[in-house]
N, C-alpha and C. Protein backbone atom coordinates (compact mmCIF):
# COMPACT_ATOMS: atom_id res chain seq x y z
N UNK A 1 0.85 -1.16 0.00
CA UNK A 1 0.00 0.00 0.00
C UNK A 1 0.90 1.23 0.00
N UNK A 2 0.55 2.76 -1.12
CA UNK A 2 1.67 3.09 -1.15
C UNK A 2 0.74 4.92 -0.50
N UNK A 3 1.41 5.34 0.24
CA UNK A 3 0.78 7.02 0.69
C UNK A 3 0.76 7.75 -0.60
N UNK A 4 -0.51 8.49 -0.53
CA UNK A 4 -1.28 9.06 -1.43
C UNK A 4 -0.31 10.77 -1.10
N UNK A 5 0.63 11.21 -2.58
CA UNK A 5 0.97 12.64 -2.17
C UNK A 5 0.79 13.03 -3.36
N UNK A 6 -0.21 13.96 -3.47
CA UNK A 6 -0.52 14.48 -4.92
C UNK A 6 -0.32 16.84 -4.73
N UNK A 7 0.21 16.95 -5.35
CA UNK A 7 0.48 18.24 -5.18
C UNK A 7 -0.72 19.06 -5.61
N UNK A 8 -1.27 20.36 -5.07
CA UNK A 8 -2.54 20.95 -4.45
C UNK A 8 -2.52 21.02 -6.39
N UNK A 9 -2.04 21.56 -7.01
CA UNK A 9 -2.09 22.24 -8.96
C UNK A 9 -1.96 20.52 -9.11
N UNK A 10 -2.32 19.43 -9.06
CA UNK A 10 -3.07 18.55 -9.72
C UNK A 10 -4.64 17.92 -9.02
N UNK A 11 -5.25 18.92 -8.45
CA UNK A 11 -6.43 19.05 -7.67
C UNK A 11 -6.85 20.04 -7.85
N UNK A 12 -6.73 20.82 -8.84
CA UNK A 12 -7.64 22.01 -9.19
C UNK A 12 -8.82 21.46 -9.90
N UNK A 13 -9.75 22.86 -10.25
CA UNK A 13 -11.10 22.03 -10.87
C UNK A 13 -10.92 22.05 -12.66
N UNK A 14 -10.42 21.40 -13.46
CA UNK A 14 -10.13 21.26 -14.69
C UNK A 14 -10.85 21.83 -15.41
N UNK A 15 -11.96 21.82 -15.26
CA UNK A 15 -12.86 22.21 -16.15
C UNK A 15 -14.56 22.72 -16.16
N UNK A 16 -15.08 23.36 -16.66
CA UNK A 16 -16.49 23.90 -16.14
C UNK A 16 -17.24 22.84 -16.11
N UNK A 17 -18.12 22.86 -14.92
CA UNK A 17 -19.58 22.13 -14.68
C UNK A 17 -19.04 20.94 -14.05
N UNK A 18 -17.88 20.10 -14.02
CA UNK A 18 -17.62 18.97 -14.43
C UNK A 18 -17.74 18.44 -12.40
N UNK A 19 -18.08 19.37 -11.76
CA UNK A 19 -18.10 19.49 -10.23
C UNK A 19 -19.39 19.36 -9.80
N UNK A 20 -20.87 19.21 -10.65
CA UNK A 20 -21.85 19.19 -10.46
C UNK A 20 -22.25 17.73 -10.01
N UNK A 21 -22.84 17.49 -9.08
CA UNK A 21 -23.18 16.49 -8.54
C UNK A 21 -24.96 16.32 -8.22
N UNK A 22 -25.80 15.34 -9.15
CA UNK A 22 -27.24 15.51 -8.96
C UNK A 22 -27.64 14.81 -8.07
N UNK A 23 -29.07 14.81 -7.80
CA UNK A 23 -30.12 13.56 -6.81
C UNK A 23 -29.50 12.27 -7.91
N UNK A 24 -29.65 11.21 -7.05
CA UNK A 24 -29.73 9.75 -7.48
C UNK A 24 -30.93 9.74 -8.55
N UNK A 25 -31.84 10.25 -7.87
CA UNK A 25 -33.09 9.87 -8.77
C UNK A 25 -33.41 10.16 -10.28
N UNK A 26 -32.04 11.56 -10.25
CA UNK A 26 -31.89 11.49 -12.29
C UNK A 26 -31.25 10.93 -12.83
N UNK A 27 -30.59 9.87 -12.49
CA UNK A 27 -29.95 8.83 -12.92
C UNK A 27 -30.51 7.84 -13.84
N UNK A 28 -29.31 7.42 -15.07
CA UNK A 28 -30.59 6.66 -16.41
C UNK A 28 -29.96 5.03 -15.99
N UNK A 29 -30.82 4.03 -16.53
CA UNK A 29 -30.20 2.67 -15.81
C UNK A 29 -28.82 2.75 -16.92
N UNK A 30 -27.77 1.80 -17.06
CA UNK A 30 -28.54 0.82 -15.79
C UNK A 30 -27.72 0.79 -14.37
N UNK A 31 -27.31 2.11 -14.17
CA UNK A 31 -27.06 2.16 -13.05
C UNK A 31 -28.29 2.51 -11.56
N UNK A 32 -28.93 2.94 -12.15
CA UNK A 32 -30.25 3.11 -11.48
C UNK A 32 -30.15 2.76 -9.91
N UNK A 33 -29.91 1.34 -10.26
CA UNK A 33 -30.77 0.60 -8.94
C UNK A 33 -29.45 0.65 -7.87
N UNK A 34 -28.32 0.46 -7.85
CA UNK A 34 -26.93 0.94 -7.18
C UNK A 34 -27.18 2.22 -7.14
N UNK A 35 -27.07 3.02 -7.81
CA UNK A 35 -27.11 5.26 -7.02
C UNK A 35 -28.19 4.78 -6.33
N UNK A 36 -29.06 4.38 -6.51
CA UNK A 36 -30.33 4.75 -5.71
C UNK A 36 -30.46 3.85 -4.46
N UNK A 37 -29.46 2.78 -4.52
CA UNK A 37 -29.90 2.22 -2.96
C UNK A 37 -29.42 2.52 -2.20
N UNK A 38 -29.77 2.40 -0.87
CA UNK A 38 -29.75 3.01 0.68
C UNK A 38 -28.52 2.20 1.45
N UNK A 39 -28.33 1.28 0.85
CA UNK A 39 -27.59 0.10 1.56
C UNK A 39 -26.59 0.23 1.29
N UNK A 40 -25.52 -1.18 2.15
CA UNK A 40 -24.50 -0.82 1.52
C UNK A 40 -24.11 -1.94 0.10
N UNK A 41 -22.93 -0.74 -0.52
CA UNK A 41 -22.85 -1.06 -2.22
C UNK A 41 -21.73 -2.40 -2.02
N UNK A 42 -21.11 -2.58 -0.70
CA UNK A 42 -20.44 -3.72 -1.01
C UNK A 42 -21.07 -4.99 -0.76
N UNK A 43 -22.87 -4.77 -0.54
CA UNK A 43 -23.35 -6.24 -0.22
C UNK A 43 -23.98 -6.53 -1.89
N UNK A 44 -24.47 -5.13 -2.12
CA UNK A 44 -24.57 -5.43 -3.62
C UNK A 44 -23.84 -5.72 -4.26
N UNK A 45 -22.81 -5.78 -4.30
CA UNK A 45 -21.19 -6.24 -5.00
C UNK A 45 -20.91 -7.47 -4.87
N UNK A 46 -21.03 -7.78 -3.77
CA UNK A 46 -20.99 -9.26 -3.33
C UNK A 46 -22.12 -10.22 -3.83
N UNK A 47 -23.28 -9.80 -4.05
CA UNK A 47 -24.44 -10.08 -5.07
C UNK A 47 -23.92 -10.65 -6.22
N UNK A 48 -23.08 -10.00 -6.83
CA UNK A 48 -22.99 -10.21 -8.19
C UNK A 48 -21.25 -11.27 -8.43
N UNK A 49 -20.73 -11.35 -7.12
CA UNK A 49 -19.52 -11.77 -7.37
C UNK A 49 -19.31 -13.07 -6.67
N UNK A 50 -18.36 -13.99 -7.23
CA UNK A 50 -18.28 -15.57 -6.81
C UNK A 50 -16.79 -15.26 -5.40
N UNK A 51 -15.94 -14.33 -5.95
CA UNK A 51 -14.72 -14.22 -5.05
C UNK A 51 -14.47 -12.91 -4.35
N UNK A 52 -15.23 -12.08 -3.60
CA UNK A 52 -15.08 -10.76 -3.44
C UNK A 52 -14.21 -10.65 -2.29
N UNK A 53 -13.48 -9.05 -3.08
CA UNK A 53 -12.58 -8.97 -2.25
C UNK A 53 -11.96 -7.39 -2.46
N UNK A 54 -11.53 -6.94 -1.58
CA UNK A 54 -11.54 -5.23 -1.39
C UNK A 54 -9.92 -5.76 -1.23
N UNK A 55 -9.50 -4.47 -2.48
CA UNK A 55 -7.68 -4.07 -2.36
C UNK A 55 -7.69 -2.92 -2.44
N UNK A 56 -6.59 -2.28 -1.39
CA UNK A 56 -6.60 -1.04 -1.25
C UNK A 56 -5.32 -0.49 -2.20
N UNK A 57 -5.54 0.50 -2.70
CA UNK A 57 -4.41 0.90 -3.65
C UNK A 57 -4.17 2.23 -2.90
N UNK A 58 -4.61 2.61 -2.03
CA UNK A 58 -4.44 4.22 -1.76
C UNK A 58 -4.62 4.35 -0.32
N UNK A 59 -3.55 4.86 0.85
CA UNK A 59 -4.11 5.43 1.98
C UNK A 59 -2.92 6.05 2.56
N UNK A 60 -3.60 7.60 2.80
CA UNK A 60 -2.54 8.14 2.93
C UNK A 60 -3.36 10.17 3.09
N UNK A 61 -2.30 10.97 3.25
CA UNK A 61 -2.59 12.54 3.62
C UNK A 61 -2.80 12.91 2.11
N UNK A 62 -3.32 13.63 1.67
CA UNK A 62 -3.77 14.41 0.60
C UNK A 62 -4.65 15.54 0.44
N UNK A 63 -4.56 16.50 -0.53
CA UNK A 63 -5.57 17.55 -0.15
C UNK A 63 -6.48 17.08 -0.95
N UNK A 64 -7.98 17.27 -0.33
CA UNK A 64 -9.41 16.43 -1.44
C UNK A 64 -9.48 17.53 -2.54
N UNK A 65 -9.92 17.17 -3.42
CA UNK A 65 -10.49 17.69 -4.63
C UNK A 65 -11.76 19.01 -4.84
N UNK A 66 -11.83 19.86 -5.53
CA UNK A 66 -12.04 21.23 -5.40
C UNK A 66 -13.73 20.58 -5.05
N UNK A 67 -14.45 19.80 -5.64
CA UNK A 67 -15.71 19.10 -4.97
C UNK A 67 -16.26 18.39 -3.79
N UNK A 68 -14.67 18.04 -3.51
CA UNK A 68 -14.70 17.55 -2.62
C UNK A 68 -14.85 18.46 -1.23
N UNK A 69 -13.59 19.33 -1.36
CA UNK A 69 -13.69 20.39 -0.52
C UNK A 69 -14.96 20.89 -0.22
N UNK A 70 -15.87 21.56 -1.36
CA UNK A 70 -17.51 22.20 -0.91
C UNK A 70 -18.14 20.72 -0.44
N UNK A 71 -17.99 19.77 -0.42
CA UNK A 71 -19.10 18.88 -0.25
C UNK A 71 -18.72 18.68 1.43
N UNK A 72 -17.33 18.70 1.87
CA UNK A 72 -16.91 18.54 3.18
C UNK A 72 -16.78 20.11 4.13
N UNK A 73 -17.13 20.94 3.36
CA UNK A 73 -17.21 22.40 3.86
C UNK A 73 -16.30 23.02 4.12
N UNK A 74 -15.13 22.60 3.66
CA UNK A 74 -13.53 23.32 3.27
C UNK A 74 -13.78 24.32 2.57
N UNK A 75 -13.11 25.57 3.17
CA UNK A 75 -13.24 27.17 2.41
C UNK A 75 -11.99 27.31 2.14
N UNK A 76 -11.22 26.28 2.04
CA UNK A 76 -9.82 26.75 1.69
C UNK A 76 -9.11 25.43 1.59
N UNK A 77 -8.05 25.01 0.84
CA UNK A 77 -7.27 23.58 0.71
C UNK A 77 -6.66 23.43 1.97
N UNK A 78 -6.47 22.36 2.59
CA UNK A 78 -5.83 21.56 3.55
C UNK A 78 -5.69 20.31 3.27
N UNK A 79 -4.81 19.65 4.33
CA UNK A 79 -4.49 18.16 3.95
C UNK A 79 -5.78 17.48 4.24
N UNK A 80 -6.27 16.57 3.37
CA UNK A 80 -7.25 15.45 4.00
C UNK A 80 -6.61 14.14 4.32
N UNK A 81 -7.52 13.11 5.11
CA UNK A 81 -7.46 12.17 4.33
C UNK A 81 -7.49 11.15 3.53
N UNK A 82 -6.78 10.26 2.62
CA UNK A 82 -7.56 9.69 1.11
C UNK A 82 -7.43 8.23 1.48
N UNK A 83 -8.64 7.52 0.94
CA UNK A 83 -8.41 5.82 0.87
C UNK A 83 -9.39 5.49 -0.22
N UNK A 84 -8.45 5.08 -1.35
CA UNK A 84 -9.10 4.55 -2.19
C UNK A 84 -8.78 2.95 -2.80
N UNK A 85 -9.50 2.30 -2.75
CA UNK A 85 -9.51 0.88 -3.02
C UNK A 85 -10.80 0.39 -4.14
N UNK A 86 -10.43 -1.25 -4.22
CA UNK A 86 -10.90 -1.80 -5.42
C UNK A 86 -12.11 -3.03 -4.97
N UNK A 87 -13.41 -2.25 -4.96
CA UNK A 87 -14.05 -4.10 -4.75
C UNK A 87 -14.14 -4.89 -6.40
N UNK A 88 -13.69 -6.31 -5.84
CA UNK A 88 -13.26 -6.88 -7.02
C UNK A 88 -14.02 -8.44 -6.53
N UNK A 89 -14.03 -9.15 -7.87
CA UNK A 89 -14.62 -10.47 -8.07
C UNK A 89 -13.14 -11.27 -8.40
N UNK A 90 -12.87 -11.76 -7.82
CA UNK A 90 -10.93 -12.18 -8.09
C UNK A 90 -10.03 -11.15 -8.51
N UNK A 91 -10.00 -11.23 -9.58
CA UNK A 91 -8.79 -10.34 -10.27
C UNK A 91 -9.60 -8.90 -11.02
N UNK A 92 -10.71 -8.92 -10.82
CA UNK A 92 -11.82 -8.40 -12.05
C UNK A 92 -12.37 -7.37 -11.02
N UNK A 93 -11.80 -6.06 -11.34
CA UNK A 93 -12.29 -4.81 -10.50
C UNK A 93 -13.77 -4.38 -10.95
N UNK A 94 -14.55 -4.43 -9.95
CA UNK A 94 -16.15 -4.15 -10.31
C UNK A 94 -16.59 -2.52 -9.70
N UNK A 95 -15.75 -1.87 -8.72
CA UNK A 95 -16.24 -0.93 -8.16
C UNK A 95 -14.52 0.25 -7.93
N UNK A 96 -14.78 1.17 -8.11
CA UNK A 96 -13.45 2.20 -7.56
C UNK A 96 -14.11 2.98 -6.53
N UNK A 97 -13.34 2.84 -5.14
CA UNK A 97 -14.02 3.54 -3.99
C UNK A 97 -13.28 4.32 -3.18
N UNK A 98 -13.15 5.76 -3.77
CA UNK A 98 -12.48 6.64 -2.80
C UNK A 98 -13.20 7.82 -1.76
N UNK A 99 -12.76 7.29 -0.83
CA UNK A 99 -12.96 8.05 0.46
C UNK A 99 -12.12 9.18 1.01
N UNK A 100 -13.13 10.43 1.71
CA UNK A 100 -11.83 11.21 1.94
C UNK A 100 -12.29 12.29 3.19
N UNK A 101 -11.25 12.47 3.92
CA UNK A 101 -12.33 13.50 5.07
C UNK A 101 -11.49 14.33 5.31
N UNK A 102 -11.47 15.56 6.08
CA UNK A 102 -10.76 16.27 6.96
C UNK A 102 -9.21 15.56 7.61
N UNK A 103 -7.97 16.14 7.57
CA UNK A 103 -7.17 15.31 8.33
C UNK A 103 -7.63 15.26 10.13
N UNK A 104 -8.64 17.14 10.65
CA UNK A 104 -8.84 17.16 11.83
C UNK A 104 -9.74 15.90 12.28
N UNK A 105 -10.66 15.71 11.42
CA UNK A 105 -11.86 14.91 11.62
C UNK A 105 -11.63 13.55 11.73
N UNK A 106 -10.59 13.07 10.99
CA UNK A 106 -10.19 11.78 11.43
C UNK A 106 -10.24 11.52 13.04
N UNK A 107 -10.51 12.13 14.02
CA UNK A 107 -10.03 12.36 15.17
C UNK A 107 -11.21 11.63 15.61
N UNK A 108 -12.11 11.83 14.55
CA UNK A 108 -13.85 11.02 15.20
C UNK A 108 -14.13 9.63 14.54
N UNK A 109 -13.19 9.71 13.49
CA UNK A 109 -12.93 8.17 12.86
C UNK A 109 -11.42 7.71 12.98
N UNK A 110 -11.41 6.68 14.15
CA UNK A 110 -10.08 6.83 14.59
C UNK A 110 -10.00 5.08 13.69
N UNK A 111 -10.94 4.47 13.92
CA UNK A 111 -10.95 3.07 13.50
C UNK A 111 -11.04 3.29 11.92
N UNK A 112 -10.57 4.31 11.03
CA UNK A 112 -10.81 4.24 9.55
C UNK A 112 -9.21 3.84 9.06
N UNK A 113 -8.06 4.14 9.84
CA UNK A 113 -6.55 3.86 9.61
C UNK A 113 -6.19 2.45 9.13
N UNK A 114 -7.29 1.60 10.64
CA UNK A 114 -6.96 0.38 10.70
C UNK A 114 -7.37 -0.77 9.87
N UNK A 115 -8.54 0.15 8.62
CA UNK A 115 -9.48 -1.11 8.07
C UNK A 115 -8.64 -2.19 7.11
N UNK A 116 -7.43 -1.60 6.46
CA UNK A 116 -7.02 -2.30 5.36
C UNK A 116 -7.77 -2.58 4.73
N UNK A 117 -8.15 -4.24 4.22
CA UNK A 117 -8.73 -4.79 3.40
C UNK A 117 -10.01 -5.08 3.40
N UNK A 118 -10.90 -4.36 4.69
CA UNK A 118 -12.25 -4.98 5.21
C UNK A 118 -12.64 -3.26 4.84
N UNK A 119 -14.07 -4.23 3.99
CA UNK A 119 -14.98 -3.08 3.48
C UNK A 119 -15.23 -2.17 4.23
N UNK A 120 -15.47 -0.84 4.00
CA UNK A 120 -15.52 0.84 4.73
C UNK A 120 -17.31 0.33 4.77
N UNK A 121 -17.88 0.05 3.97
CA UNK A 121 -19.35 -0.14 4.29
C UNK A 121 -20.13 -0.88 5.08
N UNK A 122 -19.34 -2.31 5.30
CA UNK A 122 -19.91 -2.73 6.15
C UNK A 122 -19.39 -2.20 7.88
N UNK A 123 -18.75 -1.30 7.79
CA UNK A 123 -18.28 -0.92 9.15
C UNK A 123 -19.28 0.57 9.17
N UNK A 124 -19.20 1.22 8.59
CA UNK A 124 -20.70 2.42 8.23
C UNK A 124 -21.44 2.31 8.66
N UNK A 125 -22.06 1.07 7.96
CA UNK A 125 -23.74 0.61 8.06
C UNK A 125 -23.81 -0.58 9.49
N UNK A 126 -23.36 -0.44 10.31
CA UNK A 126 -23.13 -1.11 11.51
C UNK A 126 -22.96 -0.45 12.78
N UNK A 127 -22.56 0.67 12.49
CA UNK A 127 -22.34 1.41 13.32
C UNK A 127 -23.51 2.62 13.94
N UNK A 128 -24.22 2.56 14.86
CA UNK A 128 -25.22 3.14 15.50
C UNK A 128 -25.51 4.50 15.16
N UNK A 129 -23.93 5.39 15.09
CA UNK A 129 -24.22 6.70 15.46
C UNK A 129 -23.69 7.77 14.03
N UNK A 130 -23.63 6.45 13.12
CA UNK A 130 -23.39 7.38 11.70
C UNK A 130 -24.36 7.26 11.26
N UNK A 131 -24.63 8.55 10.12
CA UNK A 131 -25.56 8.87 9.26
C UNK A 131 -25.12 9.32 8.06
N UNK A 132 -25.88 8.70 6.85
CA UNK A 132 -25.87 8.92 6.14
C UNK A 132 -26.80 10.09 5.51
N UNK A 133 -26.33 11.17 4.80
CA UNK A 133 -27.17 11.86 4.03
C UNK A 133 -27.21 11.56 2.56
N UNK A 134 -28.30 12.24 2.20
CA UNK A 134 -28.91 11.74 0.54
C UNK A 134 -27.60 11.54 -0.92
N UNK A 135 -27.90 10.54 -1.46
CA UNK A 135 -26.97 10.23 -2.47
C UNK A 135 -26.81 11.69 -3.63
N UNK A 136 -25.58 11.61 -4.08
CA UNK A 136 -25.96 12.19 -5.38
C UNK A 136 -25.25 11.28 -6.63
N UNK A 137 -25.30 11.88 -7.43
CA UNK A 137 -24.44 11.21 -8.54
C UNK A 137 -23.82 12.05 -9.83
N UNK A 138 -22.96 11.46 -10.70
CA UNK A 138 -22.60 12.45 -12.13
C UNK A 138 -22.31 11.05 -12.72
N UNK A 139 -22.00 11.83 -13.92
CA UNK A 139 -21.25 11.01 -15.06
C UNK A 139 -19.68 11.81 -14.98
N UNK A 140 -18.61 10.50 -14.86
CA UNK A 140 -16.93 11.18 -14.74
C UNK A 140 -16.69 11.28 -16.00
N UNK A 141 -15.85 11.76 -16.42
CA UNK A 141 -15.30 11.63 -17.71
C UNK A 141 -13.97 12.12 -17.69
N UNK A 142 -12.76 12.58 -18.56
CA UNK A 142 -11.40 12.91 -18.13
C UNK A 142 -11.52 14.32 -17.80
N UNK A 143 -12.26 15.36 -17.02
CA UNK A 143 -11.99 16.29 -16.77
C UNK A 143 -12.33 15.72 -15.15
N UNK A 144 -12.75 15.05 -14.44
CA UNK A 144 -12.72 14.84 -13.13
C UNK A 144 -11.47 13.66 -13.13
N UNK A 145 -10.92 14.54 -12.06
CA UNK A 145 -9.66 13.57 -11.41
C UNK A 145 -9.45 12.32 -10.97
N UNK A 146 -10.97 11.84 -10.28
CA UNK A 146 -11.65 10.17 -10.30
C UNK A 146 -11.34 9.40 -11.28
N UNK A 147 -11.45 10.20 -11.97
CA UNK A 147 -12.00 9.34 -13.89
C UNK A 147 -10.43 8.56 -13.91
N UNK A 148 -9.33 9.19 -14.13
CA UNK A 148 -8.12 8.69 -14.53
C UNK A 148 -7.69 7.39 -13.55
N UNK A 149 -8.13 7.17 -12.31
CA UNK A 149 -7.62 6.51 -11.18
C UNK A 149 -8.23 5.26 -11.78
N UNK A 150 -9.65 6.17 -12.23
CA UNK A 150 -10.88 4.63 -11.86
C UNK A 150 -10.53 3.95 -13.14
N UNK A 151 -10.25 4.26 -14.48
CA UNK A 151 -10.46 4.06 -15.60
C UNK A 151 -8.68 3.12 -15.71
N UNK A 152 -7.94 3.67 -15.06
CA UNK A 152 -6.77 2.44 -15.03
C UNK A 152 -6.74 1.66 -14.04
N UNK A 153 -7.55 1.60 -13.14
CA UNK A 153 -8.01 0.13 -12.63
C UNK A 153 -8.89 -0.16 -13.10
N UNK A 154 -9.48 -0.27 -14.59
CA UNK A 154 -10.80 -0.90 -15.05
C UNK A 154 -10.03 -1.50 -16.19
N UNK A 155 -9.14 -1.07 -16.03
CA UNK A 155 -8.21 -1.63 -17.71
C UNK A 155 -8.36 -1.33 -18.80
N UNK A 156 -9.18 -0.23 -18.95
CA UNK A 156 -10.03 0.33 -20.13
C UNK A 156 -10.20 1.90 -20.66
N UNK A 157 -10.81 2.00 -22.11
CA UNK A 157 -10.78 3.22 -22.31
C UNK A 157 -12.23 3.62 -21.93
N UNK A 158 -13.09 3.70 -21.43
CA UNK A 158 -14.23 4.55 -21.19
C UNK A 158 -14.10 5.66 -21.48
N UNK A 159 -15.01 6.42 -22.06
CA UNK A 159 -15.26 7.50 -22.25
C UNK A 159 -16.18 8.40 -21.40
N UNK A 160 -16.61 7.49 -20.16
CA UNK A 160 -17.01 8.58 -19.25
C UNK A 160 -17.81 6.96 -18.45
N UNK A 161 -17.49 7.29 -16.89
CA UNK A 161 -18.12 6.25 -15.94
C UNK A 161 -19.56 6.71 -15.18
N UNK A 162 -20.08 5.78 -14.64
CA UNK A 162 -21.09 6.74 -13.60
C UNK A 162 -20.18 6.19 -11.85
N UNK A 163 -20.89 7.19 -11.52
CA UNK A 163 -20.27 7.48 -9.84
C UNK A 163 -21.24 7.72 -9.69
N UNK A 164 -21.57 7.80 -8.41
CA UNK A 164 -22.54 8.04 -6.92
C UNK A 164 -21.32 8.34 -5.37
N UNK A 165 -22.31 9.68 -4.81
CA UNK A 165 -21.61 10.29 -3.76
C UNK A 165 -22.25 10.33 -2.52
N UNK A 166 -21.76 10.16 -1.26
CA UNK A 166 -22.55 9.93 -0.37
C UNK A 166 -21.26 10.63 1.09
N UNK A 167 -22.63 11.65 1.55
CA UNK A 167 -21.63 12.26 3.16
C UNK A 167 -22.01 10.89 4.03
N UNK A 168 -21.09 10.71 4.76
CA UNK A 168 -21.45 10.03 6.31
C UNK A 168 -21.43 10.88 7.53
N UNK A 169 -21.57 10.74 8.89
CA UNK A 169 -22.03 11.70 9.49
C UNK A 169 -21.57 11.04 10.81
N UNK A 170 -20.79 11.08 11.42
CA UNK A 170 -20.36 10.57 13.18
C UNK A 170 -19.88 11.64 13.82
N UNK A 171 -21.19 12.02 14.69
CA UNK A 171 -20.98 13.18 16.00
C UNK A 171 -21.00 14.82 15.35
N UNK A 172 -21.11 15.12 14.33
CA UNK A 172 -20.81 16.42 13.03
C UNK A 172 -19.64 16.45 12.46
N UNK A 173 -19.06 15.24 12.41
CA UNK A 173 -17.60 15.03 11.74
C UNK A 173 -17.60 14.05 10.47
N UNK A 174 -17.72 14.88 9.05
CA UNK A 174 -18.32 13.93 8.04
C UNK A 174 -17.21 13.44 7.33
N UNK A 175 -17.50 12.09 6.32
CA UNK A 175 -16.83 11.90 5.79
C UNK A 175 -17.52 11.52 4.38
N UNK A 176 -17.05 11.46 3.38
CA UNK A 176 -17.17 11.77 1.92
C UNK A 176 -16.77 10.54 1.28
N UNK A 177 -17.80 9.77 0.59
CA UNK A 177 -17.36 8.00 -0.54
C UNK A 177 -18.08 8.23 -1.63
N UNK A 178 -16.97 8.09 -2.60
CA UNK A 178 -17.16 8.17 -3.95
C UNK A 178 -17.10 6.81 -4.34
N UNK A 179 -18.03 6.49 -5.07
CA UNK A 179 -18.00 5.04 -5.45
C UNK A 179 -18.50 5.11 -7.33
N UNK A 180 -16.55 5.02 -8.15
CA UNK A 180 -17.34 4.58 -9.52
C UNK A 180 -17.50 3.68 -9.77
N UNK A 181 -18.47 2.91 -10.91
CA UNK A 181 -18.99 1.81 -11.34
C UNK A 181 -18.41 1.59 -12.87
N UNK A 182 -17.38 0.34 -12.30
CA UNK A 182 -16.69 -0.02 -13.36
C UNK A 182 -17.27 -0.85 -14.56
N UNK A 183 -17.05 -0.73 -15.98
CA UNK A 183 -17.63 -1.24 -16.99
C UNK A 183 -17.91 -2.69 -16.99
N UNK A 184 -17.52 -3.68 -16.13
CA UNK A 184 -17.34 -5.04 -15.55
C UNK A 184 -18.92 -5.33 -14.96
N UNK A 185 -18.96 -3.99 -13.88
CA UNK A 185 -20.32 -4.34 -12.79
C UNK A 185 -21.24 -3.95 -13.93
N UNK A 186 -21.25 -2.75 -14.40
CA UNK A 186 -22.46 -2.61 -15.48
C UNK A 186 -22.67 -3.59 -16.39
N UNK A 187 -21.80 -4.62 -17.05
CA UNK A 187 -22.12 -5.62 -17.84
C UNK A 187 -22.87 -6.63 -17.14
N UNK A 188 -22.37 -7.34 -16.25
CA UNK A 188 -22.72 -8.17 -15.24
C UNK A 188 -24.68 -7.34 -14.85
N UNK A 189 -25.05 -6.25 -14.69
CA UNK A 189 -26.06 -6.02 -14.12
C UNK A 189 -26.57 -5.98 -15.09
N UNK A 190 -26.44 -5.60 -16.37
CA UNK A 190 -27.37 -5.48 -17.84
C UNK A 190 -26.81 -7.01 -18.35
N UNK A 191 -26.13 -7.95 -18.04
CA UNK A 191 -26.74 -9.04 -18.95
C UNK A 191 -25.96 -10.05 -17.84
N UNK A 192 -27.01 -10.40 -16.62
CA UNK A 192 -26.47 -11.25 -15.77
C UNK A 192 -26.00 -12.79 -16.32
C-alpha cells in the first residue's frame, strides 16, 4: 500500500460544470438501482460476485479535490485524508471507492486507519451513530480527477463512468465516498 501525495495544482477544478453532482433519482439505468440504494454497495457487489474482495491501492494525507472540498465544507485547501480501493470479483475490478475526510476529523474516525482490506461499508452501516445523508451522482469523464484513477483500474478506455456520492455523518464530523462503477459491474447487471 503506497501514501497518497498528490500536489494541491493537480487538484484544481479542470474544467467547467464537471463538479456538479445531482439527486440519485436522475440517474438513467442501468445504473439506477446501485445510485439509488440506501444500503451498503459492497453487499450489492458481493451479489454479483463468486470471489469478493476489497484491495486497497491508496491510503494516505492528501488535499481532497475542489468538490470535494464544498461537499466537506472546506473554504480553503488543507491536507485530508484519502483511501481509495478496489471491490473486485478475483482479479476483475467491479467498483473504484475513494474516500476522503478532513485530516482534523479523522479524530472522530479513529478506527478508519486500521481497516485495510475490510470493506468501509460494512463498518458504516453497523455502526449506530453514523448517518448517512442523501446520495448524489454524475457522469466522470477525463476532466474529473476520479475518472483517470478509476479508468486504469478498469483496464479500459471509457469514455465517461457513472459514480454516486454519499456524506457520512459521526458526531458532526463527516466523511465523503465516492464510489465509480466499473464497466465489468455494469455488464454483469445489464446481462447477468
Amino acid at each position: 500500500m503506497r501514501r497518497l501525495h498528490i500536489g494541491v495544482e493537480a487538484r484544481h477544478d479542470p474544467g467547467r460544470g464537471w463538479s456538479a453532482w445531482l439527486p440519485g433519482s436522475a440517474v438513467a439505468p442501468p445504473a439506477r438501482a446501485l445510485i439509488r440504494g440506501h444500503g451498503s454497495l459492497t453487499q450489492a457487489v458481493r451479489g454479483v460476485s463468486r470471489d469478493f474482495s476489497v484491495r486497497v491501492t491508496t491510503a494516505g494525507l492528501a488535499p481532497p479535490f475542489v468538490d470535494e472540498r464544498a461537499a466537506l465544507g472546506m473554504r480553503r485547501p488543507v491536507i485530508g485524508w484519502v483511501r481509495e480501493v478496489l471491490l473486485c470479483d478475483a482479479d476483475t475490478p467491479l467498483v473504484f471507492a475513494h474516500t476522503v475526510l478532513r485530516r482534523d476529523d479523522l479524530v472522530g474516525w479513529p478506527w478508519l486507519t486500521g481497516l485495510g482490506g475490510k470493506p468501509l461499508g460494512e463498518v458504516l452501516f453497523r455502526h449506530p451513530r453514523v448517518h448517512r445523508l442523501p446520495l448524489s451522482f454524475r457522469r466522470i469523464d477525463a476532466r474529473h480527477p476520479l475518472y483517470h484513477s478509476a479508468r486504469r483500474a478498469a483496464g479500459g478506455a471509457a469514455p465517461w463512468l457513472w459514480a454516486r456520492r454519499s456524506l457520512f455523518s459521526l458526531d458532526g464530523r463527516r466523511l465523503l465516498v465516492t464510489e465509480v462503477f466499473l464497466p465489468a459491474l455494469l455488464e454483469r447487471l445489464t446481462h447477468p
